[in-house]
N, C-alpha and C. Protein backbone atom coordinates (compact mmCIF):
# COMPACT_ATOMS: atom_id res chain seq x y z
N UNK A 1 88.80 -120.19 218.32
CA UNK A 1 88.33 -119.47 217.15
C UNK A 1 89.53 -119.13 216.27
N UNK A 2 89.33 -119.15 214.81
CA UNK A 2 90.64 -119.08 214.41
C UNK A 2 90.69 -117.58 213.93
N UNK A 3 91.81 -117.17 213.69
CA UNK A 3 92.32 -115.95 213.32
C UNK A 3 92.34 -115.75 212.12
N UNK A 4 90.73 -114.83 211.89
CA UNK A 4 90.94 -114.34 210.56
C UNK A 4 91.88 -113.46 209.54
N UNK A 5 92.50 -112.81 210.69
CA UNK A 5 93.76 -111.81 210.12
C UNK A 5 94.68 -112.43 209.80
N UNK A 6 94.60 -113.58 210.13
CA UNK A 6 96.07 -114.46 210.05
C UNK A 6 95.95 -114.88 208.61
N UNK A 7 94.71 -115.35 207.82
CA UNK A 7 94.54 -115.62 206.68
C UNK A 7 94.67 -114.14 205.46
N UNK A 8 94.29 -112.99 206.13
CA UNK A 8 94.37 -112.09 205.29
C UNK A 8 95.62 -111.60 204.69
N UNK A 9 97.02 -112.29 206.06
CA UNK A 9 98.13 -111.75 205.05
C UNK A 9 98.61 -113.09 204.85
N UNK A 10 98.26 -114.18 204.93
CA UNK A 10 98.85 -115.76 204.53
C UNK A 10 99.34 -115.12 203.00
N UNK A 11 100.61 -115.69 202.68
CA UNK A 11 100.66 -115.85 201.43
C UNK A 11 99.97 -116.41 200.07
N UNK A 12 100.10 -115.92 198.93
CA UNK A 12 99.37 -116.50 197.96
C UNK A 12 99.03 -117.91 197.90
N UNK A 13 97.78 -118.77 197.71
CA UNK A 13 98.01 -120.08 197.30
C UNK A 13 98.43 -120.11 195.78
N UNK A 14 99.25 -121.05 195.69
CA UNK A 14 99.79 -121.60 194.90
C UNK A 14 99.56 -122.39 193.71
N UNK A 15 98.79 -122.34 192.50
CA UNK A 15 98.49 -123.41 191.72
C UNK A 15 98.84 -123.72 190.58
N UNK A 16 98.63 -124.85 190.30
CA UNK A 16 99.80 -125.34 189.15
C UNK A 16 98.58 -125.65 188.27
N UNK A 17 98.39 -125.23 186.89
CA UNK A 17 97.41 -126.27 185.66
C UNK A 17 98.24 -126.70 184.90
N UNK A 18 97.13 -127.67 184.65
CA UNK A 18 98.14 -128.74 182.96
C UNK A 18 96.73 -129.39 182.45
N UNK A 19 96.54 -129.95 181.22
CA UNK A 19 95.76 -130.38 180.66
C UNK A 19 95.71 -131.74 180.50
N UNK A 20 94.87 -132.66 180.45
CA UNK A 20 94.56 -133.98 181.30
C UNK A 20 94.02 -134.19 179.48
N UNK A 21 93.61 -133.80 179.00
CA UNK A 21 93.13 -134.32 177.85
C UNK A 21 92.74 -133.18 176.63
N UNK A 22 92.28 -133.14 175.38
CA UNK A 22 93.05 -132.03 174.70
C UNK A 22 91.40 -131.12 174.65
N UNK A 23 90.82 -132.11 175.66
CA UNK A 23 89.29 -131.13 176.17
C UNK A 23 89.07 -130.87 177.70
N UNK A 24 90.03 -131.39 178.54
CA UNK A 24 90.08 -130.66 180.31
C UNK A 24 91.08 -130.54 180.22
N UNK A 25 91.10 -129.94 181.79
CA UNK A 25 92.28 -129.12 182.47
C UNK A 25 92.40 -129.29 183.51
N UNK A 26 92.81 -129.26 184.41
CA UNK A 26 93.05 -129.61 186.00
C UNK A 26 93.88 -128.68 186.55
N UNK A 27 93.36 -127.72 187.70
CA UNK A 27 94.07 -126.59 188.54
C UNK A 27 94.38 -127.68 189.76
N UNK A 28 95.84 -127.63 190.35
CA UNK A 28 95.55 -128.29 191.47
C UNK A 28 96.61 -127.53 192.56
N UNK A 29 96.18 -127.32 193.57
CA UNK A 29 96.61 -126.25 194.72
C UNK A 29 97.53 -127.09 195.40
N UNK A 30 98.93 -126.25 195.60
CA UNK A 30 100.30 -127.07 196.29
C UNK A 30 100.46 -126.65 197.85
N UNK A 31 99.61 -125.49 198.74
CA UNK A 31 100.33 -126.09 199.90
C UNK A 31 99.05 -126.69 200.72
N UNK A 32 98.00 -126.37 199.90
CA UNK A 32 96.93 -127.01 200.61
C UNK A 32 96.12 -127.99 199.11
N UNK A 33 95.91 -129.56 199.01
CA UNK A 33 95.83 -130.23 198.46
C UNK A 33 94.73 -129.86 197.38
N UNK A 34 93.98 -129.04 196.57
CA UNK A 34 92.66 -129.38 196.10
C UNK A 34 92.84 -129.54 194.91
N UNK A 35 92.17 -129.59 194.16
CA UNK A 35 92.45 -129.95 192.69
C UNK A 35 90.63 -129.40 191.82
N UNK A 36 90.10 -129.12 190.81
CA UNK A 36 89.23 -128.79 190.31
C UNK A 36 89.76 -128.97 188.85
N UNK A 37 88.73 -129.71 187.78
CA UNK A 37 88.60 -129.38 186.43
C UNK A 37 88.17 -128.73 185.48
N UNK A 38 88.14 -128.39 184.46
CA UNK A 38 87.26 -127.37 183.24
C UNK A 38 87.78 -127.63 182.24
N UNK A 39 86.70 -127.01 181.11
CA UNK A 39 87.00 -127.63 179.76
C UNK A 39 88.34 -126.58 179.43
N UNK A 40 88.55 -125.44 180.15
CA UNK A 40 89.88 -124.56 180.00
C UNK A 40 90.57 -124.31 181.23
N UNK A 41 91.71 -124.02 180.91
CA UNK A 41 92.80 -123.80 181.85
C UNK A 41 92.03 -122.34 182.85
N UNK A 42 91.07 -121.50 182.21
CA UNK A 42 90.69 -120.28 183.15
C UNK A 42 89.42 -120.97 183.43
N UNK A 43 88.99 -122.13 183.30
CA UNK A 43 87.66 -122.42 183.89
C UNK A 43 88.23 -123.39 185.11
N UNK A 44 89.37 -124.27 184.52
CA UNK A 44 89.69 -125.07 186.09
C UNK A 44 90.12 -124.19 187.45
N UNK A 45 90.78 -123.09 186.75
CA UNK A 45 91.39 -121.91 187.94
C UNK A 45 90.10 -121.36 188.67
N UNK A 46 89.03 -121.16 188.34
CA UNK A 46 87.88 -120.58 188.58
C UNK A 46 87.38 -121.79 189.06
N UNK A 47 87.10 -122.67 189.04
CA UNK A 47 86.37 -123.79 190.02
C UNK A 47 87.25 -123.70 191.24
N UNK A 48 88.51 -124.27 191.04
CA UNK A 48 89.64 -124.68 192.29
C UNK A 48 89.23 -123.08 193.40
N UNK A 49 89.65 -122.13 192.49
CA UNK A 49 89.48 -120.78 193.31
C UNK A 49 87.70 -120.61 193.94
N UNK A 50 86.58 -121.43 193.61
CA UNK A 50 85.54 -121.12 194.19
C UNK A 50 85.31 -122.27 195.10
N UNK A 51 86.26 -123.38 194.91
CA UNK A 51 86.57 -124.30 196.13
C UNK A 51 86.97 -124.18 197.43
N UNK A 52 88.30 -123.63 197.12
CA UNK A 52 89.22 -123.06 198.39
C UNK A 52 88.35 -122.21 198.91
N UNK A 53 87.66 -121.27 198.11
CA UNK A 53 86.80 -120.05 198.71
C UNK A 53 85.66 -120.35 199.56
N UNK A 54 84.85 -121.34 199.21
CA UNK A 54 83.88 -122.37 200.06
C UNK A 54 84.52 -122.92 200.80
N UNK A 55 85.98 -123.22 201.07
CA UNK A 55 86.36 -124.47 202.17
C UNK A 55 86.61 -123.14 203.48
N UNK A 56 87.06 -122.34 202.87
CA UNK A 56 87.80 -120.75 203.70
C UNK A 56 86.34 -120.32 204.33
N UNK A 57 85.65 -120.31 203.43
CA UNK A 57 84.71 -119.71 204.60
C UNK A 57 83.76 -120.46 205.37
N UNK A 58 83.73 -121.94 204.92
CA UNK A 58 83.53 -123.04 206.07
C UNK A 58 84.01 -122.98 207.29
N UNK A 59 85.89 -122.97 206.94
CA UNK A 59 86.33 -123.23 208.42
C UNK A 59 86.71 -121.91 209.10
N UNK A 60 86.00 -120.62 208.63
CA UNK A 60 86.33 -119.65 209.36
C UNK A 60 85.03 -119.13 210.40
N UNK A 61 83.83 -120.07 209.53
CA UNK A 61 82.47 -119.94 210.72
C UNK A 61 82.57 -120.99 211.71
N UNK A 62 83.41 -122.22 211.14
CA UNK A 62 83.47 -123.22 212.45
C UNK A 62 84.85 -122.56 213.60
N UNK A 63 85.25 -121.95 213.06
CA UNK A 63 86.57 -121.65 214.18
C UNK A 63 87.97 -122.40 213.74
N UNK A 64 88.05 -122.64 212.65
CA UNK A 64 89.02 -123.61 212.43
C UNK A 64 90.47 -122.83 211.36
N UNK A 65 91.34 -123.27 211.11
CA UNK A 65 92.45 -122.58 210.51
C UNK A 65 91.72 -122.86 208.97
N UNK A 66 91.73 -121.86 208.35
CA UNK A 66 91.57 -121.78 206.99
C UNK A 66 92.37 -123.06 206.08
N UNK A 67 91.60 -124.12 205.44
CA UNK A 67 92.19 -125.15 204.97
C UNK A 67 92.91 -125.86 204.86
N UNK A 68 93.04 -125.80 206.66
CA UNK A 68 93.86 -126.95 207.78
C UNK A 68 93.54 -128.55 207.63
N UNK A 69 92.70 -128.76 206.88
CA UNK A 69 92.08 -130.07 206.81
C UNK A 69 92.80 -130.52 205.33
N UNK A 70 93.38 -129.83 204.63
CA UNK A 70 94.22 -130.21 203.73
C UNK A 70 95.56 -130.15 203.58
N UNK A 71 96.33 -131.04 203.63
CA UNK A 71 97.76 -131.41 203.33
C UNK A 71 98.44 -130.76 201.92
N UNK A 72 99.66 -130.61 201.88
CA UNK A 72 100.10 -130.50 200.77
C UNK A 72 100.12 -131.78 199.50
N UNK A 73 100.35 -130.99 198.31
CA UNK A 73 99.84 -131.71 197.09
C UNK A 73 101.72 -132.35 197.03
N UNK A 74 101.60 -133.67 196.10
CA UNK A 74 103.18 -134.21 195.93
C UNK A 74 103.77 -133.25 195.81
N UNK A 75 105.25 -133.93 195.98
CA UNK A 75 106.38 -132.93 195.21
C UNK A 75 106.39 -132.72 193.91
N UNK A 76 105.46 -133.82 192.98
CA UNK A 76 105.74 -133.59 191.63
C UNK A 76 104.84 -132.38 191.19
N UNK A 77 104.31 -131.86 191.80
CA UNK A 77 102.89 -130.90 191.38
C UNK A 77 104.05 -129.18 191.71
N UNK A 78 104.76 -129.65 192.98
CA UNK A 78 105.68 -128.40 193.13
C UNK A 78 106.82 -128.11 192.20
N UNK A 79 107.04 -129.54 191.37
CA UNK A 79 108.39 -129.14 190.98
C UNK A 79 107.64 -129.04 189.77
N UNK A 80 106.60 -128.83 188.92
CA UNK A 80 106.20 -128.51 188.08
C UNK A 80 105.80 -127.07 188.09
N UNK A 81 105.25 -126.73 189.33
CA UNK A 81 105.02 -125.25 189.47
C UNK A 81 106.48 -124.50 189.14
N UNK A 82 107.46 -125.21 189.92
CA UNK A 82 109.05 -124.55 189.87
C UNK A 82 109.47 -124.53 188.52
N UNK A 83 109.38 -125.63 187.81
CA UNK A 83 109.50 -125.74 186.40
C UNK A 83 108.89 -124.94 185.29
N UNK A 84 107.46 -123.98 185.45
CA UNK A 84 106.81 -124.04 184.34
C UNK A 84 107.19 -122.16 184.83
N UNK A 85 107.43 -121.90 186.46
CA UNK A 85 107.64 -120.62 186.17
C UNK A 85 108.96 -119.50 185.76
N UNK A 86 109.82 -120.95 185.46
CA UNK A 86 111.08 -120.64 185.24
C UNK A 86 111.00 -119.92 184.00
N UNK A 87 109.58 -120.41 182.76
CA UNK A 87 109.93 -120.27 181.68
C UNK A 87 109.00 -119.49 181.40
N UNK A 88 108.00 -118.72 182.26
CA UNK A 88 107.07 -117.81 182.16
C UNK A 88 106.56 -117.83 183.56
N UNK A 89 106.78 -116.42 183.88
CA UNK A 89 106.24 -116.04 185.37
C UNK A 89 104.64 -115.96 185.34
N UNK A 90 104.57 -116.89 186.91
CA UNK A 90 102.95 -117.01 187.22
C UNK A 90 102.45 -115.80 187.07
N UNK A 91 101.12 -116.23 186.95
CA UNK A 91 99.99 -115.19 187.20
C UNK A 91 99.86 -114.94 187.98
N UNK A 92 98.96 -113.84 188.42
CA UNK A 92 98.50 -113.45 190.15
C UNK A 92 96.92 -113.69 189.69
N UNK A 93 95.93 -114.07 190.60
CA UNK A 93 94.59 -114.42 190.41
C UNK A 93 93.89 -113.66 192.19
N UNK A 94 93.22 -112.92 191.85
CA UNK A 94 92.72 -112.45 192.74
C UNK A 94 90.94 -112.51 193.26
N UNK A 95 90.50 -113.53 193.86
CA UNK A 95 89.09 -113.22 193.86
C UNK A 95 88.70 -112.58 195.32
N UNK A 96 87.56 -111.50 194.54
CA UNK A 96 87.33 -110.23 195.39
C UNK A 96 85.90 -110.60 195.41
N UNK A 97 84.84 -110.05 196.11
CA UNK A 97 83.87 -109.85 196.42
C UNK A 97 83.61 -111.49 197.52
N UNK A 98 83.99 -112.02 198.00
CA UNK A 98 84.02 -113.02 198.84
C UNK A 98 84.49 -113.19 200.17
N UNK A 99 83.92 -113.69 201.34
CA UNK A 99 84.37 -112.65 202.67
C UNK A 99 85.37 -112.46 202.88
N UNK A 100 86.56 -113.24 202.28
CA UNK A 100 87.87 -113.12 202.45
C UNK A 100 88.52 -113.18 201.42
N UNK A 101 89.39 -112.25 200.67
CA UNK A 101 89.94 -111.95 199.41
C UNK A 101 90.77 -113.49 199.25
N UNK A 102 90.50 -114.40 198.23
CA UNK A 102 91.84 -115.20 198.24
C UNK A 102 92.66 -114.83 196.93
N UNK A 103 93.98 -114.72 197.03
CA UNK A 103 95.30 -114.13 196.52
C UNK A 103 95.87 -115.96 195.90
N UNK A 104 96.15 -115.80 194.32
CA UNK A 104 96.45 -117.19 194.12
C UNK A 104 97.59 -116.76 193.22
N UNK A 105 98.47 -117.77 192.82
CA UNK A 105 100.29 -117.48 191.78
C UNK A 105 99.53 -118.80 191.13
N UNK A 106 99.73 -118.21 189.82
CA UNK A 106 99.16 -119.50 188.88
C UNK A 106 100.14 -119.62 187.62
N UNK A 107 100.69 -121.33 187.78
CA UNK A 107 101.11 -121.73 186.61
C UNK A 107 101.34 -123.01 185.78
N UNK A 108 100.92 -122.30 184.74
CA UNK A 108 100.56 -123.30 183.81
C UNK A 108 102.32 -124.37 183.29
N UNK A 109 101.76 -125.86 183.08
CA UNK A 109 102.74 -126.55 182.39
C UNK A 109 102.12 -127.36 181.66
N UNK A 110 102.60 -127.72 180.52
CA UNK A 110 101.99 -128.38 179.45
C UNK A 110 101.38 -129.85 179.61
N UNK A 111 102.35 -130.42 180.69
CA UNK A 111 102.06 -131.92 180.81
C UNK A 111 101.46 -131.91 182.30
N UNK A 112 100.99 -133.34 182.77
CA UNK A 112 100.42 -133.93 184.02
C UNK A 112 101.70 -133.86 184.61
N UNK A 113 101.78 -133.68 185.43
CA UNK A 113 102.75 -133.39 186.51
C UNK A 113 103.00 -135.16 186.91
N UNK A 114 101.54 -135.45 187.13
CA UNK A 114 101.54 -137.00 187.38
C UNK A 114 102.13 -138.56 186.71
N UNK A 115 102.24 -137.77 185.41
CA UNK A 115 102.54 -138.83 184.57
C UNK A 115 104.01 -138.76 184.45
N UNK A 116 105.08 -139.84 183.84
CA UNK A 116 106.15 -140.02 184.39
C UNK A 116 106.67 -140.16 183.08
N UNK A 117 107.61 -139.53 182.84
CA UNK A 117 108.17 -139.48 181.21
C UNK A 117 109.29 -140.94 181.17
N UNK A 118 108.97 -141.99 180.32
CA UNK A 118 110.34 -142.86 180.34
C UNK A 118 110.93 -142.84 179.74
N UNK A 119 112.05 -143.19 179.43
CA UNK A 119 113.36 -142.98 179.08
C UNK A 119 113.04 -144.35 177.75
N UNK A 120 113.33 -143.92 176.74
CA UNK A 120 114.10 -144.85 175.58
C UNK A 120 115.03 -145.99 176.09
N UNK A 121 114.53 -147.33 175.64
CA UNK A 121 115.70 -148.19 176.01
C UNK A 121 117.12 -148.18 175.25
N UNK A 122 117.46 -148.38 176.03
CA UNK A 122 119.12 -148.10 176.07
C UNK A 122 119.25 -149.07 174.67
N UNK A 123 120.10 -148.94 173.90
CA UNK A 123 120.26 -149.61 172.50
C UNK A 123 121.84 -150.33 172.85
N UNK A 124 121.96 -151.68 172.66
CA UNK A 124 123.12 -152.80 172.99
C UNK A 124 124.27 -152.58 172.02
């Protein structure tokens, strides 16, 4: 059976948004993999956060570690989180009334984390 106390002081999850198009948004969670969209940056945070919250209280009626079935998200999703809070400190996101409070650090960066900026060719 897993230890629900153990989740109550787990640290914050972690999530990074950026905007996928100049009408979605994409929240996507770094130490446990999930990802959720919305037409705004507080509607993708609010899906992802009622995700994790459904997966948490899945694996806490099966006996299982709270969203053990998910891996961490790339490094590029972390070093964007590292990046975007350098230049404005995350949010704290708290959802309450759900059997288990989840505690989230949210931050926003302008671009896809995914997409890969190239470099100008070099001029001869």
């Amino acid at each position: 059976m897993a230890d629900t106390t153990q989740w109550m002081t787990h640290p914050p999850l972690r999530i990074v948004v950026f905007p996928e198009t100049t009408k979605a948004w994409t929240a996507r969670a770094l130490e446990h993999d999930l990802a959720a969209a919305g037409r705004t940056a507080e509607a993708a945070i609010d899906a992802l956060v009622r995700i994790a919250s459904a997966h948490i209280a899945y694996d806490l009626r099966h006996g299982h570690v709270p969203l053990s079935a998910f891996g961490a998200a790339p490094r590029a999703y972390w070093n964007a989180f590292a990046g975007s809070s350098s230049k404005a400190r995350p949010i704290e996101v708290t959802r309450v009334g759900a059997a288990t409070p989840l505690s989230c650090l949210v931050s926003v960066t302008a671009v896809n984390p995914a997409l890969r900026t190239i470099a100008p060719p070099l001029s001869a």
